[in-house]
Protein backbone atom coordinates (compact mmCIF):
# COMPACT_ATOMS: atom_id res chain seq x y z
CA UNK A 1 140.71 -3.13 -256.92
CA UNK A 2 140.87 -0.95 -259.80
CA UNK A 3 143.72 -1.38 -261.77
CA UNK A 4 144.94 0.75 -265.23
CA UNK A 5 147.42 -0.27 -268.44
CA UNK A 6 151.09 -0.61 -267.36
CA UNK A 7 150.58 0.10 -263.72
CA UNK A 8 152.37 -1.52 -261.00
CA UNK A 9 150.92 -2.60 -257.79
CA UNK A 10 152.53 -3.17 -254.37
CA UNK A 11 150.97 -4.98 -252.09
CA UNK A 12 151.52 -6.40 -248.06
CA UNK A 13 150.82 -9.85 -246.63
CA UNK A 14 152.16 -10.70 -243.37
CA UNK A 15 152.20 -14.44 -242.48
CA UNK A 16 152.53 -15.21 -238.74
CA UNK A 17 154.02 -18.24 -237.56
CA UNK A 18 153.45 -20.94 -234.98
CA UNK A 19 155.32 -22.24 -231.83
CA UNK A 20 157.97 -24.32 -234.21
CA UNK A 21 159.84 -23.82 -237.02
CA UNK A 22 158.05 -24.03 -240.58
CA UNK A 23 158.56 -24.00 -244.54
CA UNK A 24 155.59 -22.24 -246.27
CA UNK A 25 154.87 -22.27 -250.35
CA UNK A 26 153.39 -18.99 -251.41
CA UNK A 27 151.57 -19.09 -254.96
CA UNK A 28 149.53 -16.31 -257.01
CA UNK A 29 146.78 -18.76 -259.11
CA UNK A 30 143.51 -17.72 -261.15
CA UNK A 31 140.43 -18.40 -259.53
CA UNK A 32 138.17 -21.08 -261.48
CA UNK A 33 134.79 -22.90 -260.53
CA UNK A 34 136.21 -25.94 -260.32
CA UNK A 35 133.90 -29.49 -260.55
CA UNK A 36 132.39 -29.04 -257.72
CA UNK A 37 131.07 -25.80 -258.83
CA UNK A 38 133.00 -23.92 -255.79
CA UNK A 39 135.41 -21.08 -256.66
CA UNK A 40 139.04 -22.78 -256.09
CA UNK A 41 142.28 -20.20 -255.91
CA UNK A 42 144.64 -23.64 -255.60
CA UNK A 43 144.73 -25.17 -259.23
CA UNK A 44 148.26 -24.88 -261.34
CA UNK A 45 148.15 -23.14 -264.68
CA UNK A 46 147.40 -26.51 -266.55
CA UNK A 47 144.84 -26.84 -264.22
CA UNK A 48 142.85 -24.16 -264.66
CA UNK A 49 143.15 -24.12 -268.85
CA UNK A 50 140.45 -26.89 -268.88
CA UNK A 51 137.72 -24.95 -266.72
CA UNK A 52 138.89 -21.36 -268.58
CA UNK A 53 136.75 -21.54 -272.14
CA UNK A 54 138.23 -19.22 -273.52
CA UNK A 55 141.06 -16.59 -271.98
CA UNK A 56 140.08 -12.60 -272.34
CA UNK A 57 142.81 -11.20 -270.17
CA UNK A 58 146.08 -9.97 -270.89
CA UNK A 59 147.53 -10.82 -267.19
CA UNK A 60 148.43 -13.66 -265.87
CA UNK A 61 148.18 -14.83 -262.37
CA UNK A 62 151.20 -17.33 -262.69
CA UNK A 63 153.30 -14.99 -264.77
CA UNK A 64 152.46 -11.31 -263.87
CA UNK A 65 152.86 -11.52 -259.58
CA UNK A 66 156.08 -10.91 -258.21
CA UNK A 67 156.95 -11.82 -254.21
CA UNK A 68 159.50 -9.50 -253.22
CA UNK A 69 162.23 -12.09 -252.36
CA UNK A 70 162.45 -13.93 -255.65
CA UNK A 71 163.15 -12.91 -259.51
CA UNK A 72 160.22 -16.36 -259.92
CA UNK A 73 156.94 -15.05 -261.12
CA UNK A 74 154.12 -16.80 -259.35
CA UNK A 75 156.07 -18.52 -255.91
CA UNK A 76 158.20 -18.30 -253.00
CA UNK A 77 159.17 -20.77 -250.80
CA UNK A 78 160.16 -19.67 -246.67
CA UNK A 79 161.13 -20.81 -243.66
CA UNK A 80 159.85 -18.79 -240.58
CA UNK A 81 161.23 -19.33 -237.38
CA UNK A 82 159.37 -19.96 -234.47
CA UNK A 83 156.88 -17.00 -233.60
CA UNK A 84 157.96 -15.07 -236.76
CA UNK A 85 155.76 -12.65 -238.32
CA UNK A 86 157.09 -11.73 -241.65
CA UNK A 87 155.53 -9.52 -244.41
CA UNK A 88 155.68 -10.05 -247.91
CA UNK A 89 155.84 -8.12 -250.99
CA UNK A 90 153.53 -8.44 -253.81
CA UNK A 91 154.04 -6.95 -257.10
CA UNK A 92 151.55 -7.11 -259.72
CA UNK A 93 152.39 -5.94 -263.09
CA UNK A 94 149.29 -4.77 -265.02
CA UNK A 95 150.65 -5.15 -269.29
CA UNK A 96 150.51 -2.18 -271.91
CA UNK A 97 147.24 -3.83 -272.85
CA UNK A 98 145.49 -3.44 -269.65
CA UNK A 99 142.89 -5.97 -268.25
CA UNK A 100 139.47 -6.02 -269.61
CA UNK A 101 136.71 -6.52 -267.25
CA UNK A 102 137.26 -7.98 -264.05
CA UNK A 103 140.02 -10.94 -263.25
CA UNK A 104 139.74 -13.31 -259.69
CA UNK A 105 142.50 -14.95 -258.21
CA UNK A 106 144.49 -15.51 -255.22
CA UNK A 107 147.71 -15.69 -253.08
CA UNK A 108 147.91 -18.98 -251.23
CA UNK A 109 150.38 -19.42 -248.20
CA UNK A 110 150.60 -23.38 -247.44
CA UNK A 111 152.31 -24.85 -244.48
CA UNK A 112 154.39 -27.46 -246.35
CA UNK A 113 154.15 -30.74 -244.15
CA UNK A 114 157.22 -32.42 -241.99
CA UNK A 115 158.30 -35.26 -242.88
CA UNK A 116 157.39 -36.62 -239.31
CA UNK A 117 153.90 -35.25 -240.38
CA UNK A 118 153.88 -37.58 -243.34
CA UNK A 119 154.54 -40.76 -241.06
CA UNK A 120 151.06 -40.40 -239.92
CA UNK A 121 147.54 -42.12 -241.33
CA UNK A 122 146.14 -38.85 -242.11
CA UNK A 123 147.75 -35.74 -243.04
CA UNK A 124 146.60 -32.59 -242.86
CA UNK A 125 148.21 -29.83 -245.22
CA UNK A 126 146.95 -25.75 -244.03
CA UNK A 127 146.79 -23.13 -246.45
CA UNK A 128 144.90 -19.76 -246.44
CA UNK A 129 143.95 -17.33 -249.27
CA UNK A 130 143.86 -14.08 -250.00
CA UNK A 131 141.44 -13.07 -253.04
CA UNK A 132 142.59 -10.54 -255.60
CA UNK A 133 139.60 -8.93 -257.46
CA UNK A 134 140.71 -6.66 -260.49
CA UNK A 135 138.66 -5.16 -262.54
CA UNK A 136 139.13 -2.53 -265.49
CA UNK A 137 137.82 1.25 -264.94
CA UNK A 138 135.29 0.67 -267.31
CA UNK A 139 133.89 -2.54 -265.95
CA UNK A 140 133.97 -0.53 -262.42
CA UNK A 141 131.56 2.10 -263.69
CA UNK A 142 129.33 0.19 -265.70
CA UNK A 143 128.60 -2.36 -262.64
CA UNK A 144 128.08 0.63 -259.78
């Protein structure tokens, strides 16, 4: 998406729920190639500093997304009852500065494990992403 100096973005993600009750994390992260040279939307800020050489971008994925329920940049814990669809508020908050060329990142939603999950040998943890691409006008019309 194109995106200009100061402006603010809404955005909608609904997350659909199973047959039982369940707590989900929801986190806004930069996108990095990570050692395994695939592009990985899950890695915490201190993560990502050592694969980001050097940072040319006045927004931040951990610091400039807003969810809707929380004053918290960057996460959101809830709990969705059985069957619950429930959609979600994203606010993205471009600086004065702007954004110079174009930025990747993502919103994960993980399914945070039971407890009676963890008792097992192997645990499986779900999340999905959602891929933000935002780019600067003039990176937009220089790459048509």
């Amino acid at each position: 998406m194109q995106v200009e100096k100061t402006q603010s973005i809404n955005l909608k993600l609904k997350i659909s729920n199973g047959n039982e009750e369940n707590n989900f994390e929801i986190t806004s992260n930069q996108a990095v190639n990570n050692n395994n040279f695939t592009l990985d939307y899950s890695l915490s800020a201190d993560e990502v500093s050592q694969y980001l050489h050097h940072k040319n971008s006045n927004f931040n994925f951990y610091q400039d997304i807003y969810f809707d329920e929380t004053q918290e940049a960057g996460k959101l814990k809830i709990t969705l009852a059985p069957n619950e669809v429930r959609e979600i508020t994203i606010n993205l908050k471009i600086p004065k500065e702007g954004i110079k060329g174009q930025l990747i990142g993502g919103i994960n939603v993980t399914k945070v494990p039971k407890e009676s999950d963890r008792q097992e040998g192997i645990l499986n943890v779900y999340s999905n992403v959602v891929a933000l691409v935002m780019e600067d006008k003039d990176y937009s019309e220089s790459h048509k």
